[in-house]
N, C-alpha and C. Protein backbone atom coordinates (compact mmCIF):
# COMPACT_ATOMS: atom_id res chain seq x y z
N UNK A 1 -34.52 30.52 -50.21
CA UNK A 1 -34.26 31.92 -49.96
C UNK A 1 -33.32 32.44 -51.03
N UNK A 2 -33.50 33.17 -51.58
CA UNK A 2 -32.90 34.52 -52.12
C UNK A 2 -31.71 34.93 -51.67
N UNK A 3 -30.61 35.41 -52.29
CA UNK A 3 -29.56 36.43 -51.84
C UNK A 3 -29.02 37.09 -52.65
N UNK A 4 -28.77 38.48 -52.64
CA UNK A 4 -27.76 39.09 -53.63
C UNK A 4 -26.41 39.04 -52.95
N UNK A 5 -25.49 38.75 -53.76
CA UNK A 5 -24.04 38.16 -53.61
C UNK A 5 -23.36 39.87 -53.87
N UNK A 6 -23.69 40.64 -53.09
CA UNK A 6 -22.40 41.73 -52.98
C UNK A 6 -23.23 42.49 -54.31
N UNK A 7 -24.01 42.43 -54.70
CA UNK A 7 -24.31 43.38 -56.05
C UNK A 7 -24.19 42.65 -57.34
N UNK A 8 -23.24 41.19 -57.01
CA UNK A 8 -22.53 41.19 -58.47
C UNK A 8 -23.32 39.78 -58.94
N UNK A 9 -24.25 39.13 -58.26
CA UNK A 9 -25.60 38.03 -58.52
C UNK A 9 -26.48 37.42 -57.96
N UNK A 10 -27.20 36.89 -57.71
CA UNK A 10 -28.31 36.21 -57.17
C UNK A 10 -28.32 35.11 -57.19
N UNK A 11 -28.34 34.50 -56.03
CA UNK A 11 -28.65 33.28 -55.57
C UNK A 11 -29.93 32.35 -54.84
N UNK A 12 -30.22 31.22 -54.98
CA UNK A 12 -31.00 31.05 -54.57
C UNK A 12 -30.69 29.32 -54.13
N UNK A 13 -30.81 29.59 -52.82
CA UNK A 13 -30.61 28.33 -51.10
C UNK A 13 -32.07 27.68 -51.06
N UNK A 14 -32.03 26.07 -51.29
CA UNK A 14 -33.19 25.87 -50.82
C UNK A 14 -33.11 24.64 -50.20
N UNK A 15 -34.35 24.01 -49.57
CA UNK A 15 -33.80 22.30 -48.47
C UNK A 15 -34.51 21.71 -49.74
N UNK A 16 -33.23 20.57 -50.10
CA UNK A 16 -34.16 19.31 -50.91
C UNK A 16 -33.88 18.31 -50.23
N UNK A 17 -34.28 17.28 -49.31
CA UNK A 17 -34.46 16.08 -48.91
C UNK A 17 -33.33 16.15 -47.62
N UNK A 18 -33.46 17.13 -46.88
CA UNK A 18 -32.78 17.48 -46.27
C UNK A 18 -31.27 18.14 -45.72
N UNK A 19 -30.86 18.70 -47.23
CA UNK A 19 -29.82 19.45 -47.45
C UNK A 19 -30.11 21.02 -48.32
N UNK A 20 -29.12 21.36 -48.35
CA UNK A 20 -29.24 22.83 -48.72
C UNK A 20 -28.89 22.20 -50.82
N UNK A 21 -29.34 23.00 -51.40
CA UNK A 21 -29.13 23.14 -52.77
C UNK A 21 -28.77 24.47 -53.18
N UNK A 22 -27.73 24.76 -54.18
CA UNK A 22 -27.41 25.91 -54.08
C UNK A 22 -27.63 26.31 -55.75
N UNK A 23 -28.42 27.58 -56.19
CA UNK A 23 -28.46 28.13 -57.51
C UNK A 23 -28.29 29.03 -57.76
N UNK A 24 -27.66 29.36 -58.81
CA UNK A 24 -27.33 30.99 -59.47
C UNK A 24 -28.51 31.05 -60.15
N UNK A 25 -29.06 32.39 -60.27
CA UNK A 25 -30.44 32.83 -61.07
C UNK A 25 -29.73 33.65 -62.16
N UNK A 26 -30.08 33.00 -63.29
CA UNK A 26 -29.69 33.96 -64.33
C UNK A 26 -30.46 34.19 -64.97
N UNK A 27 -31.00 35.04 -65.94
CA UNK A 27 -31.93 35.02 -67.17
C UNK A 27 -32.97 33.83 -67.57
N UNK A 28 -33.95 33.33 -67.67
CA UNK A 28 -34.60 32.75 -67.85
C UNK A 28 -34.06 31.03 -67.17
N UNK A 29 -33.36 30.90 -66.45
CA UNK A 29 -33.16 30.17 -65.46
C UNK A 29 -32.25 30.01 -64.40
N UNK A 30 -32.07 28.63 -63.63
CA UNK A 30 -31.45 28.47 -62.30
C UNK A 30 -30.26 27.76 -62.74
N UNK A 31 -28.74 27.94 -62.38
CA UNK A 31 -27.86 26.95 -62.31
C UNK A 31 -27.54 26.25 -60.99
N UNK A 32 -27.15 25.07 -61.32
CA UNK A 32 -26.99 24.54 -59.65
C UNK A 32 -25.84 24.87 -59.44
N UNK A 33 -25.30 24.84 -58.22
CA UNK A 33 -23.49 25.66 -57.85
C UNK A 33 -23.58 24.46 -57.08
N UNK A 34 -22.29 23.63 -57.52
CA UNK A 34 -21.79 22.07 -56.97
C UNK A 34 -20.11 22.67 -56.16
N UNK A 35 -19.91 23.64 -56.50
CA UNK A 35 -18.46 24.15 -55.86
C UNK A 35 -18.32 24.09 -54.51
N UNK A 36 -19.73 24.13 -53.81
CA UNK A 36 -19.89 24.66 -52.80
C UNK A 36 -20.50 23.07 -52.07
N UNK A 37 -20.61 23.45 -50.26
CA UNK A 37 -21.70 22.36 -49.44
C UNK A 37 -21.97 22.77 -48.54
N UNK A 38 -23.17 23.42 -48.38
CA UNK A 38 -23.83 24.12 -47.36
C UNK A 38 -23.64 23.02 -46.12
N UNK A 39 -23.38 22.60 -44.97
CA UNK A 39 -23.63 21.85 -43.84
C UNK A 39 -25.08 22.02 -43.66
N UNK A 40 -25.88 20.53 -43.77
CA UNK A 40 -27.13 19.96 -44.10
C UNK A 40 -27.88 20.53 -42.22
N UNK A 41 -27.10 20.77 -41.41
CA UNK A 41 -27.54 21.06 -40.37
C UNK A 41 -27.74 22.45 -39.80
N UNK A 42 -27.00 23.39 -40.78
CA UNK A 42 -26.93 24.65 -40.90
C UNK A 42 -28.21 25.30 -40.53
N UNK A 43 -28.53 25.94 -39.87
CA UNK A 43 -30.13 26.73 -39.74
C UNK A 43 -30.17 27.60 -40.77
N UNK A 44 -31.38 27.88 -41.20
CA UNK A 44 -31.75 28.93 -42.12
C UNK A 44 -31.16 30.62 -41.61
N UNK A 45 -30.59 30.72 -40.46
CA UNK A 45 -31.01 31.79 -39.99
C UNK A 45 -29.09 32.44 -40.27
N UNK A 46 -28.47 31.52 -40.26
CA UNK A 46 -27.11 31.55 -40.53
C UNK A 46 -26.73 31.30 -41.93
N UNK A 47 -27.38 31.17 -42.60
CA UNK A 47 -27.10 31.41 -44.22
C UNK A 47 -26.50 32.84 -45.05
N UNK A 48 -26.45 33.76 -44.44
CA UNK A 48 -26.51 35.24 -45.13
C UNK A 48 -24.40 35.02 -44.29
N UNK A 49 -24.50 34.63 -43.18
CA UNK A 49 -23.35 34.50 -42.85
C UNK A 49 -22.13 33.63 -43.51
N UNK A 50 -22.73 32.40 -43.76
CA UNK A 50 -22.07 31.36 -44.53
C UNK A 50 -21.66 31.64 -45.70
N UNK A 51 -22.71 32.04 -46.50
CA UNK A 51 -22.33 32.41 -47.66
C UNK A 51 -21.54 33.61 -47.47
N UNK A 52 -21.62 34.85 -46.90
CA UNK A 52 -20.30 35.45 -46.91
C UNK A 52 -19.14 34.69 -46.54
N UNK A 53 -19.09 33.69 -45.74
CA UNK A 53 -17.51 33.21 -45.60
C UNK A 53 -16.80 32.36 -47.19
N UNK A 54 -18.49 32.30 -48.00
CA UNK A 54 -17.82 31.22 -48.83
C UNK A 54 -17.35 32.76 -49.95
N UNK A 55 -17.94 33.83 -50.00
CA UNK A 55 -17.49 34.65 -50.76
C UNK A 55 -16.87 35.60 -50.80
N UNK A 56 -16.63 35.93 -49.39
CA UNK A 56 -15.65 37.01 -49.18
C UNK A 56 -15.20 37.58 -50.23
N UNK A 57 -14.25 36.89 -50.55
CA UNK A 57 -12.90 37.61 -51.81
C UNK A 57 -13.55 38.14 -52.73
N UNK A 58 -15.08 37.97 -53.22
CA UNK A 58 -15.11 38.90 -54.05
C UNK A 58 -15.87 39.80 -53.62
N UNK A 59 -15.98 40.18 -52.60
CA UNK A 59 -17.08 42.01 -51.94
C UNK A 59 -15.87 42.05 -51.44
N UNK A 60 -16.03 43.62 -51.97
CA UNK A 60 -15.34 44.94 -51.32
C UNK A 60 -15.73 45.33 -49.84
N UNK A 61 -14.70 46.54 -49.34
CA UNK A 61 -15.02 47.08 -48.11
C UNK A 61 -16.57 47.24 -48.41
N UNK A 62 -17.17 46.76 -47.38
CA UNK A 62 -18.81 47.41 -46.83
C UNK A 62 -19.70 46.55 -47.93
N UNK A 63 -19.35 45.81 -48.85
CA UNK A 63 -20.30 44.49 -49.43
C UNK A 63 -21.01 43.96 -48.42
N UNK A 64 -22.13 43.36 -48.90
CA UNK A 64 -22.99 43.01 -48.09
C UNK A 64 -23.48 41.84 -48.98
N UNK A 65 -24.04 40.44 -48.15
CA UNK A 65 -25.24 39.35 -48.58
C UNK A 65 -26.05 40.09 -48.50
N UNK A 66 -27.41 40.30 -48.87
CA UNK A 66 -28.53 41.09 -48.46
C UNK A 66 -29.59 40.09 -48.93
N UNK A 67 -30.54 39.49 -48.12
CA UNK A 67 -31.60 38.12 -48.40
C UNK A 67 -32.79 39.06 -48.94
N UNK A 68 -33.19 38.54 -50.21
CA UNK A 68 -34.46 39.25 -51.35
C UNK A 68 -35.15 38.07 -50.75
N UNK A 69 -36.55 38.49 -51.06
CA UNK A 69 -37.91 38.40 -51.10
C UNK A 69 -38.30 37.17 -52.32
């Protein structure tokens, strides 16, 4: 899945071998983001949440995760 991070990038959450993998989408490719560890038990459905707790500090009042297509 897809997310825009507050306006300011794109991410992209996916299951590899039963954990979450985490990538920044930039220009002609994906970086992996190791900063982070999604909990491997996490549901898909709580991801837009998580990742706001992991990013807070940088969205402003009324920022939003918003999950792309």
């Amino acid at each position: 899945m897809k997310f825009n991070v507050y306006g300011r990038f794109v991410i992209d959450v996916v299951r590899e071998k039963d954990r979450w993998a985490m990538f920044e989408i930039v220009p002609g490719k994906r970086l992996r983001i190791s900063d982070f560890a999604i909990p491997p038990s996490l549901d898909e459905s709580h991801l837009p949440q998580f990742l706001d707790d992991i990013y807070h500090e940088m969205g402003r009042p009324g920022d939003k995760i918003v999950p792309l297509e």
